[in-house]
C-alpha atoms as a PDB file:
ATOM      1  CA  UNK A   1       0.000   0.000   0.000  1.00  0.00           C
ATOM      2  CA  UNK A   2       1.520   3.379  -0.929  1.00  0.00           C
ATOM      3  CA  UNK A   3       1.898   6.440   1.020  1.00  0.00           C
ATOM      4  CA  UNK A   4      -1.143   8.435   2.142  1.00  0.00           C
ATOM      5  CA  UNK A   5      -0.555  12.334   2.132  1.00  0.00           C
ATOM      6  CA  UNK A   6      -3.036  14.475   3.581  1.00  0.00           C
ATOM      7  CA  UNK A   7      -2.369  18.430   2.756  1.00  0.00           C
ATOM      8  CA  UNK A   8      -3.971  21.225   4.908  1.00  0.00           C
ATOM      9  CA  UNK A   9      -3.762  24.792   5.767  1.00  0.00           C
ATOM     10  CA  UNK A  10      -4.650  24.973   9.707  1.00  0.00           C
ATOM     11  CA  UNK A  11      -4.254  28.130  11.905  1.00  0.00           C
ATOM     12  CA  UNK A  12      -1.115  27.562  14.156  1.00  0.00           C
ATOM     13  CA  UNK A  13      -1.989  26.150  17.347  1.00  0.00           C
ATOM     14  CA  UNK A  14      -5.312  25.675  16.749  1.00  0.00           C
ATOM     15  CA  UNK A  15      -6.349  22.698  14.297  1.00  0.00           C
ATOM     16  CA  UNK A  16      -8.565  20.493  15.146  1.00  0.00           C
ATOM     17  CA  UNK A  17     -10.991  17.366  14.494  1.00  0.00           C
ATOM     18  CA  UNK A  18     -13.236  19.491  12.314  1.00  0.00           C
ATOM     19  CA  UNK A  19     -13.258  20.169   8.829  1.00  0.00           C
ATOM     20  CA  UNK A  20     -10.794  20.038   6.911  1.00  0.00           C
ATOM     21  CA  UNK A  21      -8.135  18.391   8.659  1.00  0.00           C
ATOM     22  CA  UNK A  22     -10.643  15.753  10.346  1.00  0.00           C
ATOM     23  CA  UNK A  23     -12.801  14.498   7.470  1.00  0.00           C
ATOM     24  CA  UNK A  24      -9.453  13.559   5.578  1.00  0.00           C
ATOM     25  CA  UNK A  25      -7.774  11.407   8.494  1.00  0.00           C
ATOM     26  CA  UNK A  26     -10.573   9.829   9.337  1.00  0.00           C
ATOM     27  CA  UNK A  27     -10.508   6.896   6.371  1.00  0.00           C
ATOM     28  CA  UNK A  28      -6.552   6.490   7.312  1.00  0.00           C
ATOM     29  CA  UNK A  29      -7.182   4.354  10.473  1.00  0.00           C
ATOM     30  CA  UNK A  30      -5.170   6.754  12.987  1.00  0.00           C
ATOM     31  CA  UNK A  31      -5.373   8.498  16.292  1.00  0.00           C
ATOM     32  CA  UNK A  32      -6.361  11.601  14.684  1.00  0.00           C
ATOM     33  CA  UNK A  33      -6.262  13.361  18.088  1.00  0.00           C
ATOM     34  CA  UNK A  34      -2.829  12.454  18.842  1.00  0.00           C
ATOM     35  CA  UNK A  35      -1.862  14.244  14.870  1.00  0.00           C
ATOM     36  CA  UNK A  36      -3.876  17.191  15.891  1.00  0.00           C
ATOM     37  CA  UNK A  37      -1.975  17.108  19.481  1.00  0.00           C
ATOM     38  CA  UNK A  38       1.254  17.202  17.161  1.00  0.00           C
ATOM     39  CA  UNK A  39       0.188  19.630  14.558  1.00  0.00           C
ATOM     40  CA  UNK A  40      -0.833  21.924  17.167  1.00  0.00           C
ATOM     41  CA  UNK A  41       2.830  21.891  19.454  1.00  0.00           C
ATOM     42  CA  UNK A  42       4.614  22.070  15.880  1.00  0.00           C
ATOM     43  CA  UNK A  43       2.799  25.173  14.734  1.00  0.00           C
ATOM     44  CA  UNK A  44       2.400  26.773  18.586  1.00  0.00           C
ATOM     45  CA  UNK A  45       4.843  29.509  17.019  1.00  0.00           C
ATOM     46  CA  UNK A  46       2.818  30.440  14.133  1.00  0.00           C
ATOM     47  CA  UNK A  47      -0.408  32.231  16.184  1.00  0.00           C
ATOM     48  CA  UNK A  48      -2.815  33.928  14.121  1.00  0.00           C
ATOM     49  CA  UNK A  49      -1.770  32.995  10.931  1.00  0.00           C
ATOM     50  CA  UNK A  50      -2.466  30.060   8.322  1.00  0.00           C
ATOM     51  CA  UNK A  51       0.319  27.369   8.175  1.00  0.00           C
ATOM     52  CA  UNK A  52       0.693  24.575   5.308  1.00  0.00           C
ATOM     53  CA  UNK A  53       1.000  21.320   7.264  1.00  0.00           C
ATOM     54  CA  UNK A  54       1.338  17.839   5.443  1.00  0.00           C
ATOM     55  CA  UNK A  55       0.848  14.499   7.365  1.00  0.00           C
ATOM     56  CA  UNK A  56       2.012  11.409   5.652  1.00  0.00           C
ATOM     57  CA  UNK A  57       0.991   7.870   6.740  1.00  0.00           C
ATOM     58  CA  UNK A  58       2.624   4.668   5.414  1.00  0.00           C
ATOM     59  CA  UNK A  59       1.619   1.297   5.477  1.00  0.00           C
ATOM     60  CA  UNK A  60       2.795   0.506   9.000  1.00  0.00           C
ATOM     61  CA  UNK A  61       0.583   3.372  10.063  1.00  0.00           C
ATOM     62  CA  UNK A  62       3.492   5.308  10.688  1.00  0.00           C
ATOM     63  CA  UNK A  63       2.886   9.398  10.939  1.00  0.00           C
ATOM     64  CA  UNK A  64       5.159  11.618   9.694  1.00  0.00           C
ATOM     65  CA  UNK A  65       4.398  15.325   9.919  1.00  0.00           C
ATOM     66  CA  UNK A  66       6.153  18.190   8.495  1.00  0.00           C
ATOM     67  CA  UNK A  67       5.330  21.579   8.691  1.00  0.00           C
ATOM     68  CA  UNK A  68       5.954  24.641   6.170  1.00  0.00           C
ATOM     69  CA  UNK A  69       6.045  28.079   6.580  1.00  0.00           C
ATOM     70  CA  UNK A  70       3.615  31.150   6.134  1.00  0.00           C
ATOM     71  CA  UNK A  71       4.811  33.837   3.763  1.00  0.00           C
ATOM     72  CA  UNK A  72       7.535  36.565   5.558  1.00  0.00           C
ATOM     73  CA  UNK A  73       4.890  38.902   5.304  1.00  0.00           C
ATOM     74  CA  UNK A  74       2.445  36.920   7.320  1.00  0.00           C
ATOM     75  CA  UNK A  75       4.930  36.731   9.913  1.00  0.00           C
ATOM     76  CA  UNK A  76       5.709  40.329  10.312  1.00  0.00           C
ATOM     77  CA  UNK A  77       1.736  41.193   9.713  1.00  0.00           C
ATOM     78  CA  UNK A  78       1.907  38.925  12.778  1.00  0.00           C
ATOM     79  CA  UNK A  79       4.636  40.420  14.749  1.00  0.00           C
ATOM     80  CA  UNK A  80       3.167  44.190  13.886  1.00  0.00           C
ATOM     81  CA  UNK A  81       0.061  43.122  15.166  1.00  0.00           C
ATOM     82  CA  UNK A  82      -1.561  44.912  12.122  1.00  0.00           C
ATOM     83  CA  UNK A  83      -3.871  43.264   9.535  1.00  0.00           C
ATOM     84  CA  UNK A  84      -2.172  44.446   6.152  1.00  0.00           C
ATOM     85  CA  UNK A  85       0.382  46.106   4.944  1.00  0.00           C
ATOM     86  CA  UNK A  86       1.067  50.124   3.370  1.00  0.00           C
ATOM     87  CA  UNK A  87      -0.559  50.915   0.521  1.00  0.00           C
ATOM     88  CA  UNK A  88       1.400  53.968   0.164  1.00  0.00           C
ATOM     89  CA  UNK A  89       4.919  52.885   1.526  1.00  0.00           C
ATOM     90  CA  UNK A  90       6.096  56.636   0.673  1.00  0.00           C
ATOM     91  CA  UNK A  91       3.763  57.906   3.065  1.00  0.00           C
ATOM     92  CA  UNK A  92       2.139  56.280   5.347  1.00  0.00           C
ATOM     93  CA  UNK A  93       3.864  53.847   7.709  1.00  0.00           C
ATOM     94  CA  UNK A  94       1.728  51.606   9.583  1.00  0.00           C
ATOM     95  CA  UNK A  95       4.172  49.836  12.365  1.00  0.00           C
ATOM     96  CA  UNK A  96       7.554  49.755  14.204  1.00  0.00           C
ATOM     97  CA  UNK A  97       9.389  46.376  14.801  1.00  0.00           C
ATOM     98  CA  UNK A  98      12.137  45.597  16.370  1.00  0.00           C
ATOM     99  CA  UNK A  99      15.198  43.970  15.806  1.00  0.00           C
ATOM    100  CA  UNK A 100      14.921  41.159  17.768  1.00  0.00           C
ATOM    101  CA  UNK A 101      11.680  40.069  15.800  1.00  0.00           C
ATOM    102  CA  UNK A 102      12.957  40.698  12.357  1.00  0.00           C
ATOM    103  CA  UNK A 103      15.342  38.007  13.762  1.00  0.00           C
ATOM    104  CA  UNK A 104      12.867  35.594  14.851  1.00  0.00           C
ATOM    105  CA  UNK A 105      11.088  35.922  11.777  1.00  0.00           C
ATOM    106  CA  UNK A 106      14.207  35.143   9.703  1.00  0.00           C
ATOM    107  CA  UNK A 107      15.043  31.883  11.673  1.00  0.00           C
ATOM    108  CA  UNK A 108      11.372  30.714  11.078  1.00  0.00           C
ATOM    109  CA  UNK A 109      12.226  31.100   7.352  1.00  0.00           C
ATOM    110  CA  UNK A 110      15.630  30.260   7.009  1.00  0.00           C
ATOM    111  CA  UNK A 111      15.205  27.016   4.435  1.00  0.00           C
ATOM    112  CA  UNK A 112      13.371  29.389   2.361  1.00  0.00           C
ATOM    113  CA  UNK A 113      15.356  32.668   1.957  1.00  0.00           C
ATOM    114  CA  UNK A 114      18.000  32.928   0.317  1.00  0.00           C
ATOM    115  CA  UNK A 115      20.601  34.643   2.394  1.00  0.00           C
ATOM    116  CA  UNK A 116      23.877  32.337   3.582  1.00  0.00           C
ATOM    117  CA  UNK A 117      24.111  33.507   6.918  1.00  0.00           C
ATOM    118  CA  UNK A 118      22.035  34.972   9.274  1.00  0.00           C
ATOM    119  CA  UNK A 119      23.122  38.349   8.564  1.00  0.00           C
ATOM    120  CA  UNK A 120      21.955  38.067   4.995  1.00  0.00           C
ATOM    121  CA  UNK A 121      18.579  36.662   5.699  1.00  0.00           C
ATOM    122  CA  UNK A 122      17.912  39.159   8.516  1.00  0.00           C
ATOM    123  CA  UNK A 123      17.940  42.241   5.490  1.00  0.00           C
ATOM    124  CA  UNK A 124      16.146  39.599   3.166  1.00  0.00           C
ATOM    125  CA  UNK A 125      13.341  39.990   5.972  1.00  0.00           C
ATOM    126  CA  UNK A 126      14.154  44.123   6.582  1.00  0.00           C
ATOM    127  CA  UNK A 127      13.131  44.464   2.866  1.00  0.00           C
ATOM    128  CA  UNK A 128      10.064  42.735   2.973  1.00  0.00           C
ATOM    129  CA  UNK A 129       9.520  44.831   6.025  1.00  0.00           C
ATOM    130  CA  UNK A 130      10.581  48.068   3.733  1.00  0.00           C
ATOM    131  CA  UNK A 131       7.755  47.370   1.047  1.00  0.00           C
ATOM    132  CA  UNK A 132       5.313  46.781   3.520  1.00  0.00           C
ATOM    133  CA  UNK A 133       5.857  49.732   5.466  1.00  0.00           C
ATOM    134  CA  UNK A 134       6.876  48.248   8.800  1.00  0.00           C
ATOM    135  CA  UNK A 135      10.204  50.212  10.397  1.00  0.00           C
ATOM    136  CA  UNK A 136      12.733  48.603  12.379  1.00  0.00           C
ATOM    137  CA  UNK A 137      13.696  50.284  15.591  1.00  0.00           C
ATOM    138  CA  UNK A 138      11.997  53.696  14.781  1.00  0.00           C
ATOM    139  CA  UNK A 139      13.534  53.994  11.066  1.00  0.00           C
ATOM    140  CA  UNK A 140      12.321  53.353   7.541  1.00  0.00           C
ATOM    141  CA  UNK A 141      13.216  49.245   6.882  1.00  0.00           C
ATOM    142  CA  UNK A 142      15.382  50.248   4.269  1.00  0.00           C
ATOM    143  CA  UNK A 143      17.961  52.588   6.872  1.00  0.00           C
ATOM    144  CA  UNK A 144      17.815  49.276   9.071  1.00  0.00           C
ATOM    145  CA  UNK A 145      19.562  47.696   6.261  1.00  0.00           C
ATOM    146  CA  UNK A 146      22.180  50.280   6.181  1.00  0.00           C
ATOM    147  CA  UNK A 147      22.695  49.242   9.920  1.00  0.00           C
ATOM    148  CA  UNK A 148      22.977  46.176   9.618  1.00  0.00           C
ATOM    149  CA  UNK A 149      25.723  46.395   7.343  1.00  0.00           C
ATOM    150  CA  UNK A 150      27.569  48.819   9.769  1.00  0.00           C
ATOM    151  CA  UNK A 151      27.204  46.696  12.431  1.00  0.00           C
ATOM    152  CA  UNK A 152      24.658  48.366  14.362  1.00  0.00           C
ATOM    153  CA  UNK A 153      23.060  44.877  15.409  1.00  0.00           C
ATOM    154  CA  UNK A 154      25.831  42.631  15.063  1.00  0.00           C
ATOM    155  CA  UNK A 155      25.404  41.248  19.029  1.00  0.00           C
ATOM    156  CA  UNK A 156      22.019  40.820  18.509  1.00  0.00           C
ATOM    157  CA  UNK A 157      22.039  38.805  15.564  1.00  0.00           C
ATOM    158  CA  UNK A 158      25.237  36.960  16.449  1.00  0.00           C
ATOM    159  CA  UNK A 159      23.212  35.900  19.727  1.00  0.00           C
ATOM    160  CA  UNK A 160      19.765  35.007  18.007  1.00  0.00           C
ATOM    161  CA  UNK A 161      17.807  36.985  20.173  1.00  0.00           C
ATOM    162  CA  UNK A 162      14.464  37.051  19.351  1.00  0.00           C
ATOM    163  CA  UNK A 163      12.440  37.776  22.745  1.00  0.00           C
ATOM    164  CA  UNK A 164      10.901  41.313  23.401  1.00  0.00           C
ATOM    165  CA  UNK A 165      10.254  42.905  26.940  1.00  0.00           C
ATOM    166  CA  UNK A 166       7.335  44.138  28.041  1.00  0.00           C
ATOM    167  CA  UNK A 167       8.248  47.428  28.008  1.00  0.00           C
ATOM    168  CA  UNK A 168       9.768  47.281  24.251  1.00  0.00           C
ATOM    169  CA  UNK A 169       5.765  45.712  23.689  1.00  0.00           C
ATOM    170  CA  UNK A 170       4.257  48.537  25.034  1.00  0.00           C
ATOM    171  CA  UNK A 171       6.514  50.937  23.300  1.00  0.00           C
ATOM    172  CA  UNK A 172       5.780  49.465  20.225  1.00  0.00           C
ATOM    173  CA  UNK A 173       2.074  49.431  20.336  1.00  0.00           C
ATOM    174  CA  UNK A 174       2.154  53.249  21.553  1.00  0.00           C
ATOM    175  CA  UNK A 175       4.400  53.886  18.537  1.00  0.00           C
ATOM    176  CA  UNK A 176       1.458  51.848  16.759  1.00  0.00           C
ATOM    177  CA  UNK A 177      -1.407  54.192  17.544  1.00  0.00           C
ATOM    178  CA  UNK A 178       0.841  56.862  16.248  1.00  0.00           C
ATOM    179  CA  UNK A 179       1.196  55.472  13.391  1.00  0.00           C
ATOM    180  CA  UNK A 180      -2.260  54.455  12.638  1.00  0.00           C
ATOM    181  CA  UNK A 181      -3.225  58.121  14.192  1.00  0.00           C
ATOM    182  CA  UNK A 182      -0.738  60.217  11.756  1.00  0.00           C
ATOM    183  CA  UNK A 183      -2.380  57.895   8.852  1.00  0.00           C
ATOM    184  CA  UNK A 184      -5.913  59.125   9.399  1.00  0.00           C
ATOM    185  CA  UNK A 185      -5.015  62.892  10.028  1.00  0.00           C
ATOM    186  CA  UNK A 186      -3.437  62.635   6.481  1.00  0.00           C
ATOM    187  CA  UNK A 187      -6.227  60.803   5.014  1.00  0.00           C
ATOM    188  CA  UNK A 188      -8.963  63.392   6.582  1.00  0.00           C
ATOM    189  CA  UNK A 189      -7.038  66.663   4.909  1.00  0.00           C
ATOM    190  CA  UNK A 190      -6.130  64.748   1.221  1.00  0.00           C
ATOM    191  CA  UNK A 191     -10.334  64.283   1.330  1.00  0.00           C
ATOM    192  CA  UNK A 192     -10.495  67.413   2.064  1.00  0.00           C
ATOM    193  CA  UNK A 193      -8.304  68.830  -0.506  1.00  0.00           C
ATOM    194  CA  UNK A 194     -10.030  66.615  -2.677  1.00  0.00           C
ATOM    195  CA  UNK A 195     -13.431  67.228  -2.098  1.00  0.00           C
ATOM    196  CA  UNK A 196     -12.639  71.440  -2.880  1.00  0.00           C
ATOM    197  CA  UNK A 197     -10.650  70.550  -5.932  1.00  0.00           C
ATOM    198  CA  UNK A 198     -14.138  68.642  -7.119  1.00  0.00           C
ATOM    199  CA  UNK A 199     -16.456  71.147  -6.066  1.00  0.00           C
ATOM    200  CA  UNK A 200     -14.241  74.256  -7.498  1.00  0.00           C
ATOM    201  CA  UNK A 201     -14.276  72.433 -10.399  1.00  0.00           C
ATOM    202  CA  UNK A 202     -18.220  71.440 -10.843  1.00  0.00           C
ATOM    203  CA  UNK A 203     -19.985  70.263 -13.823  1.00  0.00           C
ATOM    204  CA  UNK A 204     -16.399  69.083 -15.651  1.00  0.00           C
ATOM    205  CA  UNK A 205     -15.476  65.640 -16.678  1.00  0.00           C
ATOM    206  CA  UNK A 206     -14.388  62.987 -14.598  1.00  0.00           C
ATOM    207  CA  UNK A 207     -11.281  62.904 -16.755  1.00  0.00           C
ATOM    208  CA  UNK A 208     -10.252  66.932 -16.550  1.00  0.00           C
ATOM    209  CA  UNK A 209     -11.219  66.354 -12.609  1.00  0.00           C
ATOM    210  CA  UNK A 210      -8.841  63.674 -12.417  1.00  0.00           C
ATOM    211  CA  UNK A 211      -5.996  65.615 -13.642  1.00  0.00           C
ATOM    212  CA  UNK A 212      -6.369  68.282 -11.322  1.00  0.00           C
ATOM    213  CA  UNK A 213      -6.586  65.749  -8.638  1.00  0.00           C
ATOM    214  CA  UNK A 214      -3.110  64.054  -9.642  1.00  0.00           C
ATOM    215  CA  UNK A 215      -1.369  67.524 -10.125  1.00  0.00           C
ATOM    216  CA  UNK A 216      -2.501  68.212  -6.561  1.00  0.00           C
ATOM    217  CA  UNK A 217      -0.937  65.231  -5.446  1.00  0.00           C
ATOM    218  CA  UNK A 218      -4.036  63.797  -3.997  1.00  0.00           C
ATOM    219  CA  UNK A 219      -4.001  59.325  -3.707  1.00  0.00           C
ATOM    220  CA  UNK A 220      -6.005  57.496  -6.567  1.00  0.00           C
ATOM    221  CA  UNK A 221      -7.190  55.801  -2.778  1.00  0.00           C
ATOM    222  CA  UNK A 222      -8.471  58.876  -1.839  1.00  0.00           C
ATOM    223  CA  UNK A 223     -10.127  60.463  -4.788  1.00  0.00           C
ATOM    224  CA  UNK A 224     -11.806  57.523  -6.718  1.00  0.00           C
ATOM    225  CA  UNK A 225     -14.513  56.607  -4.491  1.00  0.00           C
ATOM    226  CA  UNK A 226     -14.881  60.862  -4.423  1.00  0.00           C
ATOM    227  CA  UNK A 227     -15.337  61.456  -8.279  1.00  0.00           C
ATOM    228  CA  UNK A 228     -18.553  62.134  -9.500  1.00  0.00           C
ATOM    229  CA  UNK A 229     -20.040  59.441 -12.311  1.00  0.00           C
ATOM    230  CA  UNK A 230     -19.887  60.373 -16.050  1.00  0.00           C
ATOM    231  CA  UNK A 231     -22.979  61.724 -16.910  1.00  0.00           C
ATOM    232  CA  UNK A 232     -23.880  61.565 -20.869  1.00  0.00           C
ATOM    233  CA  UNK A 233     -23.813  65.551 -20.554  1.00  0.00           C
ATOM    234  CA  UNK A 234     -19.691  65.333 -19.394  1.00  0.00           C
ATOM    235  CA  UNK A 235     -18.881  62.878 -21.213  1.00  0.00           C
ATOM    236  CA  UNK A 236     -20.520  64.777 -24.765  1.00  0.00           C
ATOM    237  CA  UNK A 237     -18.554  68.176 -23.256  1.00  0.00           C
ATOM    238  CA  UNK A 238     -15.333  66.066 -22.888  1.00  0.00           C
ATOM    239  CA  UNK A 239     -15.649  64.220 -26.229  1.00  0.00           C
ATOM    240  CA  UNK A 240     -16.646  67.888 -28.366  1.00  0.00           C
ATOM    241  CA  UNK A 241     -13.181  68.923 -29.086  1.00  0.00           C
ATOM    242  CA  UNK A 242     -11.656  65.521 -29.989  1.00  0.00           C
ATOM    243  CA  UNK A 243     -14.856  65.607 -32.706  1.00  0.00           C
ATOM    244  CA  UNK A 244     -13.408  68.926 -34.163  1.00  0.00           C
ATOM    245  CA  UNK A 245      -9.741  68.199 -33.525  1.00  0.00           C
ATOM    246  CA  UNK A 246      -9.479  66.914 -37.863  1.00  0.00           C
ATOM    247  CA  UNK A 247     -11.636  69.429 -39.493  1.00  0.00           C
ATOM    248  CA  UNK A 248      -9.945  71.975 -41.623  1.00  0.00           C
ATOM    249  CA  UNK A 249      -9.595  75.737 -40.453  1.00  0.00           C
END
């Protein structure tokens, strides 16, 4: 009888007897509570985010789990504590991280990066970090990598330190709420600026309104749900000189 592979994507720490992970050990004639017991110690790192798992069972009823890894930016998504990342890296930074976890996250993913040493694989992370717009240790990602290379955290990587005090956790959720804070005062005055560009400029196409918007400097996240909708009497006045634009003077 061949190998039996079951594949499954269980939240770490916390799979269990139901769906899907359940129904598909059932039929293989093991102690499916003992696997889960397993699954659950193996992933106990991985908290709060989705983790491939595959369990393989041969003839003899043997069990072999093995466990992969969630994507770097699950794990610092995880160790931010925030639910996405940036979507304008430029401006808006949405968490501080410290060095210490950008370590951790880089030993979870070691087989999978492609750094050859720890030092390499610990800026591999710091750029992920960078187009996510996470900092490390108060500073843009991409400055941590600059410190990194002048030794700036040589101890700490050198050591593997990867545990946080609780006063670094507080400081970092404070810094947080800054963050997230600074974000929305932003976002409140670009709708702002965006809602008197619109109004100034009443009655004209979405397309002319558009411009104005982008030489203002104003998001596309911020002014598309804000733009009026093409009415056939815009569109006709937008259209009118491209009609004339080949006839003869």
């Amino acid at each position: 009888m061949a190998k039996q592979i079951v594949d499954a994507l269980v939240e770490g720490g916390k799979a269990s007897a139901a769906p899907p992970l359940g129904p598909a050990l059932g039929p293989l004639g093991i102690n499916i509570g003992q696997v889960i017991a397993d699954i659950n110690k193996k992933t106990a790192d991985f908290k709060g985010v989705q983790v491939p798992v595959k369990i393989i069972v041969d003839e003899n009823k043997n069990i072999e789990i093995t466990v992969g890894t969630p994507p770097a930016s699950a794990l610092i998504k995880q160790e931010a504590h925030i639910e996405k990342g940036s979507g304008s890296v430029k401006t808006d930074l949405v968490a501080d991280i410290k060095i210490e976890q950008v370590i951790k996250i880089a030993k979870m993913k070691q087989d999978n990066l492609f750094g050859k040493d720890m030092f390499a694989r610990v800026k591999e992370i710091a750029g992920t970090c960078n187009s996510m717009g996470v900092m490390i240790e108060g500073k843009r990602a991409i400055e941590s990598i600059t410190d990194i290379d002048s030794g700036m955290f040589d101890e700490a990587i050198k050591s593997g330190r990867t545990e946080l005090s609780e006063e670094a956790k507080k400081e970092l959720e404070t810094k947080k709420k800054a963050l997230t804070a600074d974000i929305e005062k932003r976002k409140a005055a670009y709708e702002a600026q965006a809602k008197a560009i619109i109004e100034q400029n009443a009655g004209q196409t979405r397309g002319v309104l558009k411009a104005k918007l982008i030489e203002a400097k104003v998001p596309a996240t911020i002014y598309e749900p804000l733009l009026p909708a093409e009415t056939a009497a815009t569109a006709a006045k937008g259209a009118a000189p491209a009609k004339d634009a080949g006839k003869k003077k």
